[in-house]
N, C-alpha and C. Protein backbone atom coordinates (compact mmCIF):
# COMPACT_ATOMS: atom_id res chain seq x y z
N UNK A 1 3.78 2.99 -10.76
CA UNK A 1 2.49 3.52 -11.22
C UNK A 1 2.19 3.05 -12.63
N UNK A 2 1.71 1.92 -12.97
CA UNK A 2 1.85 1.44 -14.19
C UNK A 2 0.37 0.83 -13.97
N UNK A 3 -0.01 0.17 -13.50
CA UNK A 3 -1.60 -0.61 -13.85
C UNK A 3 -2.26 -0.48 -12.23
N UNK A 4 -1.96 0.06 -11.48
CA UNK A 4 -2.69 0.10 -10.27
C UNK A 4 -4.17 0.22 -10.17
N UNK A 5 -4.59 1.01 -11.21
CA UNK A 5 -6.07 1.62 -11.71
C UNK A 5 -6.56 1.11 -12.78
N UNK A 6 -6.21 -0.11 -13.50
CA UNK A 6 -6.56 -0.80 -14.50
C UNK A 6 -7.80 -1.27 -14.11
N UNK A 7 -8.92 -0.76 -15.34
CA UNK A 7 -9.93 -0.82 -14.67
C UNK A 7 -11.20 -0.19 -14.02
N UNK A 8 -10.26 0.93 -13.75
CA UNK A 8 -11.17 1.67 -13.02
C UNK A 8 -11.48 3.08 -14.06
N UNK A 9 -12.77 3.80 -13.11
CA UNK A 9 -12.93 4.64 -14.09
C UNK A 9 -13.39 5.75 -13.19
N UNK A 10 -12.78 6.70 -13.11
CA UNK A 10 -12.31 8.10 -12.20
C UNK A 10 -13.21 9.30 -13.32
N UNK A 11 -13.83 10.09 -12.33
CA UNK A 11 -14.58 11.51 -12.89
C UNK A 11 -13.31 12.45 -12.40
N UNK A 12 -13.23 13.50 -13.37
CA UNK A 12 -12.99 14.49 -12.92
C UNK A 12 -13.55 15.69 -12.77
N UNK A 13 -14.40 16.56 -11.86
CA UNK A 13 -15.62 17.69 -12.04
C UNK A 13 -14.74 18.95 -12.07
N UNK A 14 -14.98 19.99 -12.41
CA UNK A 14 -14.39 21.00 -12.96
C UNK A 14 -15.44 21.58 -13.72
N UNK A 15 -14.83 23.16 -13.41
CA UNK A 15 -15.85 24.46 -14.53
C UNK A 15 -15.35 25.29 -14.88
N UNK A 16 -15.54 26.15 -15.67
CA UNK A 16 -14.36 27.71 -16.18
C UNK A 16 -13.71 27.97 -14.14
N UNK A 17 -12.82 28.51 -15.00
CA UNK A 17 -11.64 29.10 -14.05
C UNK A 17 -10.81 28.05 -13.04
N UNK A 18 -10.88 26.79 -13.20
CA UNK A 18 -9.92 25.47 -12.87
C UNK A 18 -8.77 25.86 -13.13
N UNK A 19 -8.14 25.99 -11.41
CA UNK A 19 -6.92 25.62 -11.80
C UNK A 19 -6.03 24.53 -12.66
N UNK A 20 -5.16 24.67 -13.55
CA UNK A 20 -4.94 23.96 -15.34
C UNK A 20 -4.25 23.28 -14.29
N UNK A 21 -3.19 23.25 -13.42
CA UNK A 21 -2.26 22.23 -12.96
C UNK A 21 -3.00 21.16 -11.97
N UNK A 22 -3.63 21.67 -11.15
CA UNK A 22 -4.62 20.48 -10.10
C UNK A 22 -5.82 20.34 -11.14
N UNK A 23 -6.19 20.26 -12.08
CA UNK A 23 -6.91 19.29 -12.96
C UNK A 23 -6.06 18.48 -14.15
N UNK A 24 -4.78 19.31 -14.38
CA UNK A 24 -4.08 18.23 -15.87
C UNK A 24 -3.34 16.94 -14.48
N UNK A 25 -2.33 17.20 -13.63
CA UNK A 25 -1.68 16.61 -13.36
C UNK A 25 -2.01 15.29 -12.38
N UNK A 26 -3.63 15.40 -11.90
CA UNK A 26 -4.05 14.54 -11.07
C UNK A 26 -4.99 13.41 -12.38
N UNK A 27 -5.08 14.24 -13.71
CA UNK A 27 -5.94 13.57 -14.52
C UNK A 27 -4.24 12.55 -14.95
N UNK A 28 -3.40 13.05 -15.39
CA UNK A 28 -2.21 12.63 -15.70
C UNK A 28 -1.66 10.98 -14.83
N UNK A 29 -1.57 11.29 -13.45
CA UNK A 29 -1.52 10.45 -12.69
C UNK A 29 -2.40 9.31 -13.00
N UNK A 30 -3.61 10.08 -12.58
CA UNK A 30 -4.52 8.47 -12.88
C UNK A 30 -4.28 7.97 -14.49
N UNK A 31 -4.21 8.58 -15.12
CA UNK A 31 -4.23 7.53 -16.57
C UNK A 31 -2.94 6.76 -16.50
N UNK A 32 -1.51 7.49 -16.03
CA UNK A 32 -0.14 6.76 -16.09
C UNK A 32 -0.22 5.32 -15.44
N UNK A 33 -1.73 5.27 -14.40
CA UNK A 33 -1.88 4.51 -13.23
C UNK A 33 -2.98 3.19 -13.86
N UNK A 34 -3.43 3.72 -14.88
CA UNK A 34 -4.18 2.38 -15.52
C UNK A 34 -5.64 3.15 -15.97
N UNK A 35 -6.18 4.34 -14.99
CA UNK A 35 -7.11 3.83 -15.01
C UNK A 35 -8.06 5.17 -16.24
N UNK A 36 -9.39 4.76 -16.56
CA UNK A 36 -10.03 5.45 -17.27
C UNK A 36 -10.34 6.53 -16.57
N UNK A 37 -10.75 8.07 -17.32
CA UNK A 37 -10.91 9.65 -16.76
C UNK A 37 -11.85 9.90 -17.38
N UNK A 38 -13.10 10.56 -17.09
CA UNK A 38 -13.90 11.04 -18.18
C UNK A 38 -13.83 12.70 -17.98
N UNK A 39 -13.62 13.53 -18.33
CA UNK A 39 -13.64 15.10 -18.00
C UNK A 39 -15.47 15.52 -17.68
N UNK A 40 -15.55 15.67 -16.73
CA UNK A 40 -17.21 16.40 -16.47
C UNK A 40 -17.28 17.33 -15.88
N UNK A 41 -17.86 18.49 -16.34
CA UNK A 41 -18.26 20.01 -16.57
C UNK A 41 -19.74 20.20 -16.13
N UNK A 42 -20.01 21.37 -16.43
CA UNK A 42 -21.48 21.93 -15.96
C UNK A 42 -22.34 21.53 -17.12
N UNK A 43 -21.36 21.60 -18.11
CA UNK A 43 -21.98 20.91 -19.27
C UNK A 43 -21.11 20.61 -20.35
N UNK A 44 -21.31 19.46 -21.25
CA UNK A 44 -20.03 19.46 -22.54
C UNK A 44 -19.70 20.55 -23.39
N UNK A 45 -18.34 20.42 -23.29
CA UNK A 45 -17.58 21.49 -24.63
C UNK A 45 -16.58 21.78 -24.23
N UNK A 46 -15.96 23.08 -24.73
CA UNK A 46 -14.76 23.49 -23.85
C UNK A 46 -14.93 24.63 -23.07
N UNK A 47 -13.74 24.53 -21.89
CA UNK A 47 -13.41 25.19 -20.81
C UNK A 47 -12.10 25.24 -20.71
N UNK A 48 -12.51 27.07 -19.75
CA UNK A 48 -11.08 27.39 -19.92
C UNK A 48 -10.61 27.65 -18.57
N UNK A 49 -9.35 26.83 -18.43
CA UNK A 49 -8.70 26.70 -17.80
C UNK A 49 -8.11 27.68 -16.96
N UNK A 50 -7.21 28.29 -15.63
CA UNK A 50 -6.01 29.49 -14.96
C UNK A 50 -5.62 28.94 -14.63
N UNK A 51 -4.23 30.02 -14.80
CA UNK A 51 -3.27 29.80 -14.27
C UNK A 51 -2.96 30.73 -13.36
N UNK A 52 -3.42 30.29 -11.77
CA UNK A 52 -3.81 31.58 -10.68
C UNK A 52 -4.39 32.58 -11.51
N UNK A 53 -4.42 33.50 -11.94
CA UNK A 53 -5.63 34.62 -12.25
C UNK A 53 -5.61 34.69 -13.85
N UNK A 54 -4.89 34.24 -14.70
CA UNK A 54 -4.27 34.32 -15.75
C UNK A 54 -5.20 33.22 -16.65
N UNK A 55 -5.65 33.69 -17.57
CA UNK A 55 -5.91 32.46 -18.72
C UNK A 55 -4.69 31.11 -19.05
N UNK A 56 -5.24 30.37 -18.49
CA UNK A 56 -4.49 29.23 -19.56
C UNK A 56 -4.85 28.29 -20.60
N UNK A 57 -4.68 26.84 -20.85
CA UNK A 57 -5.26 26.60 -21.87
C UNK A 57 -6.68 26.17 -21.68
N UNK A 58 -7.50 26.12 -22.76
CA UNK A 58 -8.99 24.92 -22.43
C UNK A 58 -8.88 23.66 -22.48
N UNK A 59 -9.64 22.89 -22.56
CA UNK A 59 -9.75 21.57 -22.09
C UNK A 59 -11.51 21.09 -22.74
N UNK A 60 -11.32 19.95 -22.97
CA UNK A 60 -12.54 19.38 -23.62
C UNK A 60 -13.46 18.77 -22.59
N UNK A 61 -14.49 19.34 -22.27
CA UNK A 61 -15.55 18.73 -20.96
C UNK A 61 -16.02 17.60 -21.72
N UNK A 62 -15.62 16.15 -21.52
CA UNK A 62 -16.22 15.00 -22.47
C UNK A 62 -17.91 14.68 -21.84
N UNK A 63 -18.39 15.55 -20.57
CA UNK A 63 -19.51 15.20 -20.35
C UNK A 63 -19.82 16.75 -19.53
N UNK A 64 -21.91 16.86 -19.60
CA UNK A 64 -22.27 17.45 -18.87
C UNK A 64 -22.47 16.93 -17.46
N UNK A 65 -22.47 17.29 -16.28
CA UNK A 65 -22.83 16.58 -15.56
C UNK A 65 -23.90 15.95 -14.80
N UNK A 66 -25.12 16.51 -15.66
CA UNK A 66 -26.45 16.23 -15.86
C UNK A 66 -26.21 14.89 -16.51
N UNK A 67 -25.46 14.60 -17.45
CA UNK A 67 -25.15 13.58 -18.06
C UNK A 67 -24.41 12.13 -17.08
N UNK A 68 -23.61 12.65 -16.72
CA UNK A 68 -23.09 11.48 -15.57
C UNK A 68 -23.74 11.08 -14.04
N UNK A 69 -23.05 9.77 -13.76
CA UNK A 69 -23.37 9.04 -12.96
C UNK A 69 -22.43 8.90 -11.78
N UNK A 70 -22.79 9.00 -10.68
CA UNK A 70 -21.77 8.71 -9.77
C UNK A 70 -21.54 6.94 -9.69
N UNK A 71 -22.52 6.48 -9.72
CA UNK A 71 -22.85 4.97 -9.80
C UNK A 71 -21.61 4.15 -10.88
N UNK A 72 -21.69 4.88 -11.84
CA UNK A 72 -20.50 4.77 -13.42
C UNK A 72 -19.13 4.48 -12.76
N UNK A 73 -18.80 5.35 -11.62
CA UNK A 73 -17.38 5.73 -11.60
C UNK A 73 -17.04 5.09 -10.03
N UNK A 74 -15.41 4.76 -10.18
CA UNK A 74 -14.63 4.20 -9.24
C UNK A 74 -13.99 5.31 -8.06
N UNK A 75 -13.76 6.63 -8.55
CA UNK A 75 -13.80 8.08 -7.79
C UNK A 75 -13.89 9.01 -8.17
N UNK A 76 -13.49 10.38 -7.35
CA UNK A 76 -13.86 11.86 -8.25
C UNK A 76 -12.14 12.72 -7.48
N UNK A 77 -12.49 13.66 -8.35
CA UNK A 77 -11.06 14.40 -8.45
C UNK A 77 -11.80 15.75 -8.78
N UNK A 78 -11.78 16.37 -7.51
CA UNK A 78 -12.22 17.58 -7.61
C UNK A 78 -11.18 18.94 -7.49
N UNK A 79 -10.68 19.58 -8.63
CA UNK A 79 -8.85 19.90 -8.31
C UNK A 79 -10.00 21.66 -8.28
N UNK A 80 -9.17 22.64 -7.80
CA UNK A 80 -9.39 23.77 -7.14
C UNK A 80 -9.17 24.88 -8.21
N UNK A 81 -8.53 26.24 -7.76
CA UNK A 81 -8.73 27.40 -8.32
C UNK A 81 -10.22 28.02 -7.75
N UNK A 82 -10.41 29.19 -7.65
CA UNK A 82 -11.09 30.11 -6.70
C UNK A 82 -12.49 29.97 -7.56
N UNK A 83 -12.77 30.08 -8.61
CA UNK A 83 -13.81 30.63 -9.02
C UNK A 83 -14.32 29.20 -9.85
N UNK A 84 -13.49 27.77 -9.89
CA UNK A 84 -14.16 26.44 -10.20
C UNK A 84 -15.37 25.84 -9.12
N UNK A 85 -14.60 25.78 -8.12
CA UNK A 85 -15.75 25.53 -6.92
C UNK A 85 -16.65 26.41 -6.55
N UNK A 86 -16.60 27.76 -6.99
CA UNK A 86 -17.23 28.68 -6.37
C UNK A 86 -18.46 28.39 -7.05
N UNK A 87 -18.40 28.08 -8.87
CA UNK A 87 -19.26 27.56 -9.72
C UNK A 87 -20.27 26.65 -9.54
N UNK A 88 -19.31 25.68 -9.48
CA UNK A 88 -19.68 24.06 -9.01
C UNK A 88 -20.58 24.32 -7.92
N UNK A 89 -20.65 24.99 -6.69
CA UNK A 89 -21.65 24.70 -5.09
C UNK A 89 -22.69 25.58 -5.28
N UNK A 90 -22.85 26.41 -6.99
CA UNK A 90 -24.29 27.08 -6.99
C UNK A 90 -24.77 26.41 -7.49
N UNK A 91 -24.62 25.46 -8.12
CA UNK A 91 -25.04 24.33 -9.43
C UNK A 91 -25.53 23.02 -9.02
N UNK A 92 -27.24 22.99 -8.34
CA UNK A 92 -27.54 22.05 -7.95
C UNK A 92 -27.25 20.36 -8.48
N UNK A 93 -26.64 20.43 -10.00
CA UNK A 93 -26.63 19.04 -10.11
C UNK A 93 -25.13 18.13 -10.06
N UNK A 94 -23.71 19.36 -9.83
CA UNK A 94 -23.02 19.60 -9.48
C UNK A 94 -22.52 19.33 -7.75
N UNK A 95 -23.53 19.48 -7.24
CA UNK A 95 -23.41 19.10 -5.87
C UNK A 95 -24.18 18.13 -6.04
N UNK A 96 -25.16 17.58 -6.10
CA UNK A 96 -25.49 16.17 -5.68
C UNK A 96 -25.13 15.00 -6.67
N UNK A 97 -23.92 15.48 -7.70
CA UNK A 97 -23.33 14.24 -8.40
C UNK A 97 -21.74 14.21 -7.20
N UNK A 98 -21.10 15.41 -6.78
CA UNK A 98 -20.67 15.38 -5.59
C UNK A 98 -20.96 14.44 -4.40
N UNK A 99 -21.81 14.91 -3.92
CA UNK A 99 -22.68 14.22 -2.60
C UNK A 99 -22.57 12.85 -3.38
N UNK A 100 -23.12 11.84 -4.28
CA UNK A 100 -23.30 10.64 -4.66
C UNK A 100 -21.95 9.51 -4.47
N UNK A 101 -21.18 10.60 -4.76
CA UNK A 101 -19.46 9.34 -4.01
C UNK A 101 -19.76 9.05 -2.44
N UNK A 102 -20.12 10.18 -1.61
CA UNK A 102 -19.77 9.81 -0.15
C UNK A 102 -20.87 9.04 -0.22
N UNK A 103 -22.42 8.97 -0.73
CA UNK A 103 -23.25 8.05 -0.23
C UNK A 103 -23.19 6.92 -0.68
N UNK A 104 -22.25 6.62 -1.49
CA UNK A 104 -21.89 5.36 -2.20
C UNK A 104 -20.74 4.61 -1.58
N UNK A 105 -19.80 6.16 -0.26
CA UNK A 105 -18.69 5.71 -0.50
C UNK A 105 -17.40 5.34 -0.90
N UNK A 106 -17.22 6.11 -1.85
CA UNK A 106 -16.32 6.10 -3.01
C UNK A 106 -15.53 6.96 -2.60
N UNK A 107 -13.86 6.39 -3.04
CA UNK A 107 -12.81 8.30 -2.58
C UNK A 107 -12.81 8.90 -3.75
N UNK A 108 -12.83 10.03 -2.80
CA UNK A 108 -12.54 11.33 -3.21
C UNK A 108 -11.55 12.47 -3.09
N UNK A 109 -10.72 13.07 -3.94
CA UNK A 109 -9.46 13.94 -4.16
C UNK A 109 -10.05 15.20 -4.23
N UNK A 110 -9.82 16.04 -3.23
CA UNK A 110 -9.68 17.44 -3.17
C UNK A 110 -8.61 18.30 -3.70
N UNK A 111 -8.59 19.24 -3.88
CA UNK A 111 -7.06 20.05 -3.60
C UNK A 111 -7.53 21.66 -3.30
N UNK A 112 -6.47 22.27 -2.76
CA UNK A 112 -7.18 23.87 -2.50
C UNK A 112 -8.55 24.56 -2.32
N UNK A 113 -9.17 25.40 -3.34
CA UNK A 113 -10.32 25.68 -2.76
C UNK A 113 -11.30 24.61 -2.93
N UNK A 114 -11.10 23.49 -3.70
CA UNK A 114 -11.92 22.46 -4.23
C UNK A 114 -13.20 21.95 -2.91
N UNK A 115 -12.82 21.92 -1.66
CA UNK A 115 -13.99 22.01 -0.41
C UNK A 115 -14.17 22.87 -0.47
N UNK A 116 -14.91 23.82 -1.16
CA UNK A 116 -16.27 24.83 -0.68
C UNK A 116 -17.48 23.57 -1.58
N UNK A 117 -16.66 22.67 -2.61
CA UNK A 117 -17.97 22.43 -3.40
C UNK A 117 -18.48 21.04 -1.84
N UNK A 118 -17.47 20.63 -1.67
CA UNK A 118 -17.84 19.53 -0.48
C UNK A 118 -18.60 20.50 0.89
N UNK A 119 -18.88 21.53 1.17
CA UNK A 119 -19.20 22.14 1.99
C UNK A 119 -20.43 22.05 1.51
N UNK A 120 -21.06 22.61 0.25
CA UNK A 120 -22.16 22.73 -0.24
C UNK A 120 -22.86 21.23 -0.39
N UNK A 121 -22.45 20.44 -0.27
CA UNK A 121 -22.82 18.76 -0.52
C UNK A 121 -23.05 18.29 0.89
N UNK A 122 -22.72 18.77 1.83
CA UNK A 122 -22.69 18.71 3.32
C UNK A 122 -22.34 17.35 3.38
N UNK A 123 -20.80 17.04 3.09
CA UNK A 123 -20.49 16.26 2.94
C UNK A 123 -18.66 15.76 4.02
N UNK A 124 -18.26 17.16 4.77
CA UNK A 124 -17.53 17.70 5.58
C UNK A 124 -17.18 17.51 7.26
N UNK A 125 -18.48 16.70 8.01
CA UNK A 125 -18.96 17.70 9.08
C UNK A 125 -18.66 16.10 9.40
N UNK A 126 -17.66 15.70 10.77
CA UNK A 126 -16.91 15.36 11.11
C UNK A 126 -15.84 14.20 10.81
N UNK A 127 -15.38 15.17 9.93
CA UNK A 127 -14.49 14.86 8.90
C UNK A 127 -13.10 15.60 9.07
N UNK A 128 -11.66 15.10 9.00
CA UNK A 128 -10.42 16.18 9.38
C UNK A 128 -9.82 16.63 7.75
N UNK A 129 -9.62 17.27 6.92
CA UNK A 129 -8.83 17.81 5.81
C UNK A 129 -8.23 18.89 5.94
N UNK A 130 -7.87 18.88 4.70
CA UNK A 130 -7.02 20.37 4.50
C UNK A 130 -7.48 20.91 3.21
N UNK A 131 -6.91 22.40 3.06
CA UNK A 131 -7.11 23.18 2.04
C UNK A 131 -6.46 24.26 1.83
N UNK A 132 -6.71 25.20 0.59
CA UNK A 132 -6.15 26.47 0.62
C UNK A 132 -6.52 26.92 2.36
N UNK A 133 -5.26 27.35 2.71
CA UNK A 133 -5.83 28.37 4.08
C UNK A 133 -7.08 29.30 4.19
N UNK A 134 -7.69 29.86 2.89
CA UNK A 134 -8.33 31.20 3.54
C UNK A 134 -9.98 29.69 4.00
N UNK A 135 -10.29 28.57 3.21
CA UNK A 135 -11.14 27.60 3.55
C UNK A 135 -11.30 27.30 4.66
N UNK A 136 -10.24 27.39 5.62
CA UNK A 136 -10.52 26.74 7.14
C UNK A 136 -12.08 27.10 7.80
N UNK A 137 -12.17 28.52 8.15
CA UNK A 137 -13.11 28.87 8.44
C UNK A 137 -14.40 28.35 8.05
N UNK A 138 -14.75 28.20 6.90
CA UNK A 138 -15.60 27.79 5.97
C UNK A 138 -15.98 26.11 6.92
N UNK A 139 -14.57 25.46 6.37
CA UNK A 139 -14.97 24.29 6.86
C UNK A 139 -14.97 23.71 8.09
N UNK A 140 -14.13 24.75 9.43
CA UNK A 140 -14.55 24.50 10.80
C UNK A 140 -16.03 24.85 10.63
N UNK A 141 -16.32 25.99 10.23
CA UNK A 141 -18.19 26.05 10.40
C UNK A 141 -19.34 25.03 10.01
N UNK A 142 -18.96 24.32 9.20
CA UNK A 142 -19.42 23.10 8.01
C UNK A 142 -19.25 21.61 9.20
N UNK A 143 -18.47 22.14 10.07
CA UNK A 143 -18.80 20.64 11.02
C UNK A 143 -17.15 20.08 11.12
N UNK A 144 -16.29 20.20 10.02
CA UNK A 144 -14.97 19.37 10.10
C UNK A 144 -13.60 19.99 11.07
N UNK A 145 -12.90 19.16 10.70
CA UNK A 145 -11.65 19.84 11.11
C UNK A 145 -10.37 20.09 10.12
N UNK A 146 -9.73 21.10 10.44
CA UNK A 146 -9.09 21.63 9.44
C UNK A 146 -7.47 21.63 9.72
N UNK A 147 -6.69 20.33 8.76
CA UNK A 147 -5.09 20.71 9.24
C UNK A 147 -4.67 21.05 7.97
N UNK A 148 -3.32 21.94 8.39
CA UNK A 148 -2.22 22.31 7.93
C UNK A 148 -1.59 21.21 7.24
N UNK A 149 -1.68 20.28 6.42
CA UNK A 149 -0.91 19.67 5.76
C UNK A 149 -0.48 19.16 4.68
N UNK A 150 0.50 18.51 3.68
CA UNK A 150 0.66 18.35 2.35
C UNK A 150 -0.53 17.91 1.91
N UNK A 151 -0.64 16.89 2.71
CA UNK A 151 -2.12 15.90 1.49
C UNK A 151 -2.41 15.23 2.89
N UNK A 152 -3.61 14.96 3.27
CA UNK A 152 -4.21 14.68 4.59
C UNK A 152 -5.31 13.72 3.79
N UNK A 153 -5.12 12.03 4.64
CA UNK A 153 -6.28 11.22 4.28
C UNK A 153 -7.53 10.96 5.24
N UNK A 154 -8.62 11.34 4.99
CA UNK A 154 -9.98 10.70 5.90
C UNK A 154 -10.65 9.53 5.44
N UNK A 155 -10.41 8.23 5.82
CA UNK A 155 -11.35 7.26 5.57
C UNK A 155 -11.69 7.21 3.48
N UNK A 156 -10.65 7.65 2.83
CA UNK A 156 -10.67 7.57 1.21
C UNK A 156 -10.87 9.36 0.77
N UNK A 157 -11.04 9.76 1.62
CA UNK A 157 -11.20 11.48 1.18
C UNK A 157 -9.65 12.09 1.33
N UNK A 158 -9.06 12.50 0.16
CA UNK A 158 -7.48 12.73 0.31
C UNK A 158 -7.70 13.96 -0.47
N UNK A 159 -7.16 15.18 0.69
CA UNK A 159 -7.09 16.51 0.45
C UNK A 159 -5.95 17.46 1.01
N UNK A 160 -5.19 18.26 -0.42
CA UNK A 160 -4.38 18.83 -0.75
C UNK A 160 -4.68 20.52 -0.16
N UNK A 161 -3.55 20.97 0.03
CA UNK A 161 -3.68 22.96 -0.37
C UNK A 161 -3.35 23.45 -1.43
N UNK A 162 -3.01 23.13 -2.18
CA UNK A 162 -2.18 23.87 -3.36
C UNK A 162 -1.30 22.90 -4.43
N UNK A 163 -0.59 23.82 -5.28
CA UNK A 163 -0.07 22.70 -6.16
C UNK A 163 1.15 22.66 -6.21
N UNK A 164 1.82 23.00 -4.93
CA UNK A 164 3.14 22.93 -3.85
C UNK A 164 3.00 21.36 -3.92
N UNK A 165 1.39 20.74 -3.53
CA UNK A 165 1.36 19.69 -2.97
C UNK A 165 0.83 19.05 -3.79
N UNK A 166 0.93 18.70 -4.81
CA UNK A 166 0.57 17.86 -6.34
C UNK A 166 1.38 16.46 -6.03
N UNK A 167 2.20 16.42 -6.04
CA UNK A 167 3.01 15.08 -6.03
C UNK A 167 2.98 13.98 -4.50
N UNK A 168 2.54 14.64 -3.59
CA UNK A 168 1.80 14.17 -2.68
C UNK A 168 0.79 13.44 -2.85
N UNK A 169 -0.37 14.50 -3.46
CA UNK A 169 -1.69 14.93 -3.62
C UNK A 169 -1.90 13.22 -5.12
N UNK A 170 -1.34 13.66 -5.87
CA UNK A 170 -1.52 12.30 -7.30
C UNK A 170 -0.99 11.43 -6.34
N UNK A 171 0.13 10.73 -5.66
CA UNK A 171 0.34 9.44 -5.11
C UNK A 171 -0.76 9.03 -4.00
N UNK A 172 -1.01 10.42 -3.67
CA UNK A 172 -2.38 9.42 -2.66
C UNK A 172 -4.02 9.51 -3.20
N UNK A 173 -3.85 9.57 -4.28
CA UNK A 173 -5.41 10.00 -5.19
C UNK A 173 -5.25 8.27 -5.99
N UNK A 174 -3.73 7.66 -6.46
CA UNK A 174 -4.01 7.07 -6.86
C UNK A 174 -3.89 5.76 -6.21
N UNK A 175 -3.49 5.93 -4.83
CA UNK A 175 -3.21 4.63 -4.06
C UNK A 175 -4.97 4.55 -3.34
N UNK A 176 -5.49 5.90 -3.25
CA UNK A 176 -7.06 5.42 -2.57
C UNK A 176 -7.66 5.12 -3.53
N UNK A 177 -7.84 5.38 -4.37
CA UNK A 177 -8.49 5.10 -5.71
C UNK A 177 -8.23 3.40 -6.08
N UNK A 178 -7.23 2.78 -5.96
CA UNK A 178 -7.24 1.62 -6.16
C UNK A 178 -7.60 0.78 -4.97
N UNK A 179 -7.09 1.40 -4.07
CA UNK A 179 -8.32 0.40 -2.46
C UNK A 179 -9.84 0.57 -2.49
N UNK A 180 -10.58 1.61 -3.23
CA UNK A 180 -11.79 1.41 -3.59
C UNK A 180 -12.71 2.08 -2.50
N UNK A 181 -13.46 1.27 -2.36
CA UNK A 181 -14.85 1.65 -1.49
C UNK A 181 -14.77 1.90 0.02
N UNK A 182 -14.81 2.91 0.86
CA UNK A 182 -14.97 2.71 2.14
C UNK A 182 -16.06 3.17 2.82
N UNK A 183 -15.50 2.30 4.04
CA UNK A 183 -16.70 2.41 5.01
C UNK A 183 -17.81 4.00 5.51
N UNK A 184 -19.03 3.71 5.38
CA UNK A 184 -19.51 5.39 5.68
C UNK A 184 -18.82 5.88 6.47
N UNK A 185 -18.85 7.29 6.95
CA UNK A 185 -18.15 7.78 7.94
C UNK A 185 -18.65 9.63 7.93
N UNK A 186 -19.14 9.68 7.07
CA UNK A 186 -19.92 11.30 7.37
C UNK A 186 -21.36 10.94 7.91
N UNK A 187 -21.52 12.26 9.01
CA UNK A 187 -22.74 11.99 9.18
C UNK A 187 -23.50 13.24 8.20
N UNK A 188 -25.12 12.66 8.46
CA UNK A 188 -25.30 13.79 7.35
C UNK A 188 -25.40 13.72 6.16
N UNK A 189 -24.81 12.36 5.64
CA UNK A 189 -25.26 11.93 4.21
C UNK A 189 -25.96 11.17 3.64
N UNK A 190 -27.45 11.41 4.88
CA UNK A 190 -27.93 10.52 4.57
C UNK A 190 -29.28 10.72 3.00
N UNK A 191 -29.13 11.63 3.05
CA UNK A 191 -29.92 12.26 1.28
C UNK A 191 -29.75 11.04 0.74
N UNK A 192 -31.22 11.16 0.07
CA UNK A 192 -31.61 10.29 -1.13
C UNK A 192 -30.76 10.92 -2.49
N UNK A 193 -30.34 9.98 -3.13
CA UNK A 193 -29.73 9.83 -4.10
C UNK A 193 -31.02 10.62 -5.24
N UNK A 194 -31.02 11.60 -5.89
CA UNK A 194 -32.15 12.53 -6.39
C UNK A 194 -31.52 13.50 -7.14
């Protein structure tokens, strides 16, 4: 893991209450891996981070996401905790900087609750991942299918449950991330870029 991502330049989306370990350790990976991270938030400044229900540290949002581009970036890393995504899928510009990887194409890293924000992007629906367990429901209803497993890949969409499954979860965030662009494969995405 030394220059695989040289080059490239990876978003990470996140909002108060991010889980601190599925956003430091997948941001960690990709930089060890070559490639550039920009931190993007609901808006710039700082945010604070959990640790499961617990405060942990903040973190510097280097962009709003009114401010960024999906067009800019090589993928997204959308890491979980209950009340980040819950944020993120009320936040219209939040979901359609979301939505802008699959219509471009681009992979994308889930982990735990991190698909409710892909649910809201209708970006899911026949599609196979995984997630925190209580999500299944959510996302059998949303159109996909839902397994039980460490880190599960769809066509560049590589999604985790938890941060049991981190070291899984970073080796295959940064091996899709350097194969790049794939072929469409959701239906449903077909929204104008707006």
């Amino acid at each position: 893991m030394a220059d695989e991502l040289k080059g490239k330049r990876i978003a990470v989306l996140f909002s108060e209450g991010v889980e601190q370990v599925e956003l430091t350790e997948p941001v960690d990976a990709v930089r060890k891996a070559g490639a550039e991270v920009d931190l993007v938030s609901l808006e710039k400044g700082e945010v604070q981070m959990f640790n499961h229900l617990d405060k942990g540290d903040t973190i510097e949002a280097e962009l709003g996401v009114s401010d960024a581009d999906p067009s800019d970036y090589d993928g997204l890393v959308l890491p979980g905790g209950v009340a980040n995504p819950d944020h993120l899928r009320t936040e219209e510009g939040a979901v359609r900087f979301v939505r802008g990887f699959f219509e471009q194409d681009k992979p994308v890293g889930v982990i735990c609750h991190g698909p409710w924000t892909l649910i809201e992007a209708d970006v899911v629906r026949g599609r196979t991942l995984t997630s925190w367990p209580s999500l299944q429901t959510d996302l059998r209803n949303a159109g996909a299918t839902w397994v039980d497993e460490e880190v599960h890949v769809d066509n560049g969409l590589v999604t985790s449950r938890n941060p049991d499954d981190l070291p899984a979860f970073c080796a295959k965030i940064v091996e899709e991330f350097a194969e790049g662009r794939h072929e469409q494969h959701v239906a449903g995405t077909g929204a104008a870029n707006a």
